[in-house]
N, C-alpha and C. Protein backbone atom coordinates (compact mmCIF):
# COMPACT_ATOMS: atom_id res chain seq x y z
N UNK A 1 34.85 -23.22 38.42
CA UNK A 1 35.31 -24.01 37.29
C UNK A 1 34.11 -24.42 36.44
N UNK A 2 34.26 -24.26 34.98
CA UNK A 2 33.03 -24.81 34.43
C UNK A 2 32.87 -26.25 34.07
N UNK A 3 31.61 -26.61 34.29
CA UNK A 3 31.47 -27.80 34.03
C UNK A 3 31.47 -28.71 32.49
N UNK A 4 31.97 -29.41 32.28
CA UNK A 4 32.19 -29.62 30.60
C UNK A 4 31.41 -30.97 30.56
N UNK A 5 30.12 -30.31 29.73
CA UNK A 5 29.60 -31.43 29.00
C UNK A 5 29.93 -32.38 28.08
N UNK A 6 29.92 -33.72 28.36
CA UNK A 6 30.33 -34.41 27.31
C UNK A 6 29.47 -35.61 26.38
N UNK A 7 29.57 -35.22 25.36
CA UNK A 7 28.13 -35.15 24.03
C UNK A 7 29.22 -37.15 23.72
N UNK A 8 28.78 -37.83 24.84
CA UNK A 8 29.67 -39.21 24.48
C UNK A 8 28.25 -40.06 23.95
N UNK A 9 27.44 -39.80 23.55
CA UNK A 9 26.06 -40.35 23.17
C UNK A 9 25.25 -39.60 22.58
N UNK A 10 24.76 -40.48 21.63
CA UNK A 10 23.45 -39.52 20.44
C UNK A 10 21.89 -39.28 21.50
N UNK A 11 21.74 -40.04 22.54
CA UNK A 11 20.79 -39.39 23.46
C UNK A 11 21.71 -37.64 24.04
N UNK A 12 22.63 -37.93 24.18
CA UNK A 12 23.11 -36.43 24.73
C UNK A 12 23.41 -35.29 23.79
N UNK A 13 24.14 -35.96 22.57
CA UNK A 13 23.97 -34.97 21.21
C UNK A 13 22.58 -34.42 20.82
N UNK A 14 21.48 -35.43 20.69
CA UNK A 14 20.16 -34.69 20.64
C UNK A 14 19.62 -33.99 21.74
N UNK A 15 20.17 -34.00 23.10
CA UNK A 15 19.59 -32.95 23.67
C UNK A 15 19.97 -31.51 24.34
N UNK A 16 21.80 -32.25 23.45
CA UNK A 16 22.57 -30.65 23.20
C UNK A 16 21.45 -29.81 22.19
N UNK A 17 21.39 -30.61 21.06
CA UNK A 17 21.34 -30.20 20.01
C UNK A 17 19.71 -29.21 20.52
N UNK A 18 18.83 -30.26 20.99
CA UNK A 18 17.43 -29.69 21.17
C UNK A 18 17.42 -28.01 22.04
N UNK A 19 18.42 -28.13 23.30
CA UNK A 19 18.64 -26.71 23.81
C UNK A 19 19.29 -26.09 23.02
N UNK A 20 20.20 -25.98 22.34
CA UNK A 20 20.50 -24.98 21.12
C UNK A 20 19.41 -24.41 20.40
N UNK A 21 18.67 -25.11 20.07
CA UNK A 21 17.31 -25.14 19.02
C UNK A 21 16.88 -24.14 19.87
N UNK A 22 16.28 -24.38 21.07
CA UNK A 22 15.44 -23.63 21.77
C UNK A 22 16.16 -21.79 21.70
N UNK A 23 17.31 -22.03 22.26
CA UNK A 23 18.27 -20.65 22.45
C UNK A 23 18.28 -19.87 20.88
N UNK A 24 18.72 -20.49 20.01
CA UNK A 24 18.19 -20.17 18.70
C UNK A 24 17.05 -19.60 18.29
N UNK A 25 15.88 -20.12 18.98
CA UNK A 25 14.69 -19.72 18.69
C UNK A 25 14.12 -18.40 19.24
N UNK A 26 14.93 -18.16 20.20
CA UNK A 26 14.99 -16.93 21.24
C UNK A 26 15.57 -15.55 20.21
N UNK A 27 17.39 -16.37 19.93
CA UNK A 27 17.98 -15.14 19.65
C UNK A 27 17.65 -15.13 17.92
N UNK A 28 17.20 -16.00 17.30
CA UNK A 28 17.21 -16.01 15.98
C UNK A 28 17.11 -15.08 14.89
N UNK A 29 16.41 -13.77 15.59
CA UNK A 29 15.94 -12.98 14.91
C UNK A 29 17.19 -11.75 14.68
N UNK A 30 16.71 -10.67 13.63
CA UNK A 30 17.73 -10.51 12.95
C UNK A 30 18.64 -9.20 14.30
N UNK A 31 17.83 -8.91 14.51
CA UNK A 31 18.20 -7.61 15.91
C UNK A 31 17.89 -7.79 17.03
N UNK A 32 17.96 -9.68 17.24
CA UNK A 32 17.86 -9.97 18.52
C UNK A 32 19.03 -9.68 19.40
N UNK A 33 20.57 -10.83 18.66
CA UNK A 33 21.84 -10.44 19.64
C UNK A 33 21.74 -8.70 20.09
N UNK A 34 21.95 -7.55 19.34
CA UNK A 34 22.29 -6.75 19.34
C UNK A 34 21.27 -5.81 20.28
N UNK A 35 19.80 -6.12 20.38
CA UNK A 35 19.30 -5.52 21.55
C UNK A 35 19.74 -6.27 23.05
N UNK A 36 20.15 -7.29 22.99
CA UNK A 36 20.19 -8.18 24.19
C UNK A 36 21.72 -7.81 24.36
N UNK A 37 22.25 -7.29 23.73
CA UNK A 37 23.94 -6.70 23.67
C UNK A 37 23.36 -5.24 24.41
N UNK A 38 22.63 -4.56 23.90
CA UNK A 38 22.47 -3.17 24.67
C UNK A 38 21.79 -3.32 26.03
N UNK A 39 20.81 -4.22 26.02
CA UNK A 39 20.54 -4.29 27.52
C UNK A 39 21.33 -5.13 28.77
N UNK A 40 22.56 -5.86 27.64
CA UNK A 40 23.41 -6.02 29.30
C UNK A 40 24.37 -4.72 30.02
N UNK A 41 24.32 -3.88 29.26
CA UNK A 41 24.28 -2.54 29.83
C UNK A 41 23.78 -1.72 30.92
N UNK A 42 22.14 -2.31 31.20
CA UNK A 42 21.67 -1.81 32.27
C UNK A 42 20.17 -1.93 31.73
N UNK A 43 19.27 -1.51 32.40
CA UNK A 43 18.06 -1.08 32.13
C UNK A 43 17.95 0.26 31.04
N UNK A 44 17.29 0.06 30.09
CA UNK A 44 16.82 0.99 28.96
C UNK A 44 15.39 1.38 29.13
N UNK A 45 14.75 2.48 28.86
CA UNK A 45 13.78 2.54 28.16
C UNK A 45 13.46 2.28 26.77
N UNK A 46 12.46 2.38 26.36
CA UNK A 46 12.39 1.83 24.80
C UNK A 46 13.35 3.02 23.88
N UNK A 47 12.80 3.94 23.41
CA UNK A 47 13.56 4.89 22.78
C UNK A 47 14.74 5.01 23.28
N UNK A 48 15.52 4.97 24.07
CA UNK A 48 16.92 5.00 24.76
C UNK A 48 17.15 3.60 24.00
N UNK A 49 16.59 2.54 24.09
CA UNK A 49 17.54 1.00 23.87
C UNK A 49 17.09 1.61 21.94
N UNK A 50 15.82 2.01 21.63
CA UNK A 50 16.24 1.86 19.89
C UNK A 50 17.35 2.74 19.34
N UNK A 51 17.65 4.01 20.33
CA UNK A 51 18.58 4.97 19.76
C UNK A 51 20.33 4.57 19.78
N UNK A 52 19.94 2.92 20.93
CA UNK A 52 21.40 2.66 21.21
C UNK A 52 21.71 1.31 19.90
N UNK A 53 20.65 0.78 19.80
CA UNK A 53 20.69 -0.12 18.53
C UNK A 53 20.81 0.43 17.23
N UNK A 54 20.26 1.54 17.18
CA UNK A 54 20.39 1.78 15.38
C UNK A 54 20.04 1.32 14.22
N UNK A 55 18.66 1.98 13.67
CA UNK A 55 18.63 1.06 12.72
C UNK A 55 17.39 0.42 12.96
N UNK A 56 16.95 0.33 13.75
CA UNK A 56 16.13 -0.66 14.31
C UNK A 56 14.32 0.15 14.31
N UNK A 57 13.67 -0.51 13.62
CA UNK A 57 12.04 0.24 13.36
C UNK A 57 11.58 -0.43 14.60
N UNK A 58 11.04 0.77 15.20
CA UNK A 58 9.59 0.40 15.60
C UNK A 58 9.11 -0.95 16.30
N UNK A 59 8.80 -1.08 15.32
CA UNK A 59 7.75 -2.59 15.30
C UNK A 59 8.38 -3.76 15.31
N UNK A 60 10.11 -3.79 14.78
CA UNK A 60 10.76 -5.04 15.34
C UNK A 60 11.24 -4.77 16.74
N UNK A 61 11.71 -3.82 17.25
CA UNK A 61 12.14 -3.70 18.70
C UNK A 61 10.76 -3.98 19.67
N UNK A 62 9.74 -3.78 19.42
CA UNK A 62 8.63 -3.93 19.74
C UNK A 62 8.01 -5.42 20.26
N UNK A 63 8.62 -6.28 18.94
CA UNK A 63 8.12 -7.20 18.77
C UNK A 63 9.65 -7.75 19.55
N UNK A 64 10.85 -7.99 19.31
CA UNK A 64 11.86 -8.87 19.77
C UNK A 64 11.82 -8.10 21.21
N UNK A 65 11.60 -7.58 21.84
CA UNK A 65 11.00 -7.05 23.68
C UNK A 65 10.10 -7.67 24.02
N UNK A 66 8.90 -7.90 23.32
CA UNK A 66 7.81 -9.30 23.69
C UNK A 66 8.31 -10.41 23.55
N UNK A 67 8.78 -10.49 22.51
CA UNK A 67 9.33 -12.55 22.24
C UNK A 67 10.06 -12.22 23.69
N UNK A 68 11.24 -11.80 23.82
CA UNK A 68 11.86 -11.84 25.20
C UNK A 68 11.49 -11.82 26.20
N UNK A 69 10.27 -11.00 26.56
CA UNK A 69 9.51 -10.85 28.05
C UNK A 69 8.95 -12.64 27.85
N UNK A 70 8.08 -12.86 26.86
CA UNK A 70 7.62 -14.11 26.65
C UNK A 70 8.56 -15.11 27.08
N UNK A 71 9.86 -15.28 26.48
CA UNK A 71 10.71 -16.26 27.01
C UNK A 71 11.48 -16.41 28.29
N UNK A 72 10.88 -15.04 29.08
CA UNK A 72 11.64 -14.42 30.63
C UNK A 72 13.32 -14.45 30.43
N UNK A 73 13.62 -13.51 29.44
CA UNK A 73 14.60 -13.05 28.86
C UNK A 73 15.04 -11.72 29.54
N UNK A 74 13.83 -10.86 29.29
CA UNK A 74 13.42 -9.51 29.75
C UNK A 74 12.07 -9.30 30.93
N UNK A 75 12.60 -8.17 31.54
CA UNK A 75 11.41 -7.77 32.50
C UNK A 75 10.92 -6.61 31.70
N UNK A 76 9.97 -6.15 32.32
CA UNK A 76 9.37 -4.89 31.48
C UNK A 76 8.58 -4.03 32.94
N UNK A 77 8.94 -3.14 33.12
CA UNK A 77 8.83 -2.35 33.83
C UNK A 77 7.98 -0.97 33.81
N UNK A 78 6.71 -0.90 33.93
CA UNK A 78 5.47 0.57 33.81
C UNK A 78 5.72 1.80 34.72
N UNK A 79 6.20 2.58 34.57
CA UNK A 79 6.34 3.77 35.39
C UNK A 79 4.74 5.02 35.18
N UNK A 80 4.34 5.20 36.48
CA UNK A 80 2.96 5.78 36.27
C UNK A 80 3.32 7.09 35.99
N UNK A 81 3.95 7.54 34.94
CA UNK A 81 4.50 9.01 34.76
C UNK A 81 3.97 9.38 33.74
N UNK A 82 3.45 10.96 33.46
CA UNK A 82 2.92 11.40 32.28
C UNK A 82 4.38 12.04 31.16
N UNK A 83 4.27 11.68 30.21
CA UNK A 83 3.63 10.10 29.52
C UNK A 83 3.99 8.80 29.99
N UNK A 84 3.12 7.75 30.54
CA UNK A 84 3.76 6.40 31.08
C UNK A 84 5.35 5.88 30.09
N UNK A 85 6.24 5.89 31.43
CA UNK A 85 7.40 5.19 30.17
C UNK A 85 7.60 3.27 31.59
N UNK A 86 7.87 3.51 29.79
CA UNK A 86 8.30 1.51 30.13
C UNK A 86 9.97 1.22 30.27
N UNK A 87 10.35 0.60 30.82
CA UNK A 87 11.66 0.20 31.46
C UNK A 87 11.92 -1.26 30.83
N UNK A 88 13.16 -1.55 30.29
CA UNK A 88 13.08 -3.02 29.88
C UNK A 88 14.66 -3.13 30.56
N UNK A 89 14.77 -4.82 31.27
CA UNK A 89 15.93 -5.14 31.84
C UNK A 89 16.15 -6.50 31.76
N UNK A 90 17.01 -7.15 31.58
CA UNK A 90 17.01 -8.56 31.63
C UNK A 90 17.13 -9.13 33.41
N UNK A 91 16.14 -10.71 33.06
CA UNK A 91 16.42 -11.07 34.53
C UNK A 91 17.52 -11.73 34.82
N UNK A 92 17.51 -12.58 35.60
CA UNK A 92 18.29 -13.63 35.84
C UNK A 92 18.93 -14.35 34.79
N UNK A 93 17.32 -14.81 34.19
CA UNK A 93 17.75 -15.79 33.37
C UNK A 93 18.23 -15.18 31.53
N UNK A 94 18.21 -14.10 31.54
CA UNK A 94 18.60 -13.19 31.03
C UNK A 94 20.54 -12.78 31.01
N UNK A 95 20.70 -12.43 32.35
CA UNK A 95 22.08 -12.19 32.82
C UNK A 95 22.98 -13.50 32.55
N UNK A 96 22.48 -14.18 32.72
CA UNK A 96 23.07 -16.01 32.96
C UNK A 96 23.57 -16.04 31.35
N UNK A 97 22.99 -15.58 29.94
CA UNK A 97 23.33 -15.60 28.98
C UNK A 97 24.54 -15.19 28.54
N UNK A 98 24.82 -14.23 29.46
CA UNK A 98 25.93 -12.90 28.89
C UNK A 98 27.21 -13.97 29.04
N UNK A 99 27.55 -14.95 29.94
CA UNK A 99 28.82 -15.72 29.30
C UNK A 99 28.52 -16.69 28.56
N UNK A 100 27.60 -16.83 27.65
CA UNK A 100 27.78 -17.83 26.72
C UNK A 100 27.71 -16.66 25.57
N UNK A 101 27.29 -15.55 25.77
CA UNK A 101 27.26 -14.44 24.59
C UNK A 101 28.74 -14.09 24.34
N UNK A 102 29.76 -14.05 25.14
CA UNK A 102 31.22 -13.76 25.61
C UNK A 102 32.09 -15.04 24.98
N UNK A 103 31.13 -16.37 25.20
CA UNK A 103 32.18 -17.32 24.66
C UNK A 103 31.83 -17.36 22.61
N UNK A 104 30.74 -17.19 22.80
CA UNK A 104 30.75 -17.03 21.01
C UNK A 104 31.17 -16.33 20.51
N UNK A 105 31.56 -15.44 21.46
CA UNK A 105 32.29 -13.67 20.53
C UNK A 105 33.67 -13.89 20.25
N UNK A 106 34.18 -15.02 21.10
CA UNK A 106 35.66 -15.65 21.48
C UNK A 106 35.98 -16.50 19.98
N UNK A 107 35.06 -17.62 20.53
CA UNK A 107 35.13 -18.38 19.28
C UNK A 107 34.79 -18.00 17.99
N UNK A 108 33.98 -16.83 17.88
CA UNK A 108 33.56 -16.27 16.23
C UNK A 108 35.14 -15.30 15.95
N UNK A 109 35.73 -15.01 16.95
CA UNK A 109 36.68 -14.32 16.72
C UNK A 109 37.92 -14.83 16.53
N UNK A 110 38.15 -16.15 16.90
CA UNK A 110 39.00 -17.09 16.59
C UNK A 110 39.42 -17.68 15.37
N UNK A 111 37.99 -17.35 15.10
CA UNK A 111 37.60 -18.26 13.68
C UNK A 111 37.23 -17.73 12.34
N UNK A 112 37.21 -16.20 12.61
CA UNK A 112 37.11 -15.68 11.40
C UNK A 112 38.05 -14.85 10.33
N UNK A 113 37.91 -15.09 9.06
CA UNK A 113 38.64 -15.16 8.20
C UNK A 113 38.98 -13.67 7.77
């Protein structure tokens, strides 16, 4: 059963509000949801996760795979193979996202016009 927070105080509204901020700051970017959508799929390599995103250069998949390893979003994984390939997977705290990713898809879908 989930537990339901209740925002009955502006000490608890600001520190809803402050973890939102933070989660925000994670997914904020513009091809963040949508790589973090392909890797609850499974483990990708890089070119496998940009060919499943679309669209996506280089240098932002690049960069939103670091912000994520940074925030222990993502693991990143070195395989000693010629040519070395890299493995990206979400951890724990990674996986733990996917039902609050499920309840916004609910409510954006509820709610749109």
């Amino acid at each position: 059963m989930k537990e339901m927070i209740i925002l009955d105080s502006p000490t608890r509204i600001e520190e809803c509000v402050a973890s939102v901020n933070k989660v925000m700051f994670i997914f904020g970017g513009k091809w963040s949801l949508l790589v973090f959508g392909q890797l609850l799929n499974g483990p990708q390599r890089f070119n496998e996760l940009r060919r499943n995103v679309g669209g996506i250069s280089t240098k932002s998949l690049s960069d939103i795979l670091r912000h994520f390893e940074e925030n222990e979003i993502v693991s990143r994984v070195v395989y000693p193979t010629v040519p070395v390939s890299v493995e990206y997977s979400l951890t724990d705290k990674g996986r733990d996202l996917q039902s609050v990713l499920m309840e916004m898809g609910q409510w954006g879908g509820r709610w749109e016009n």
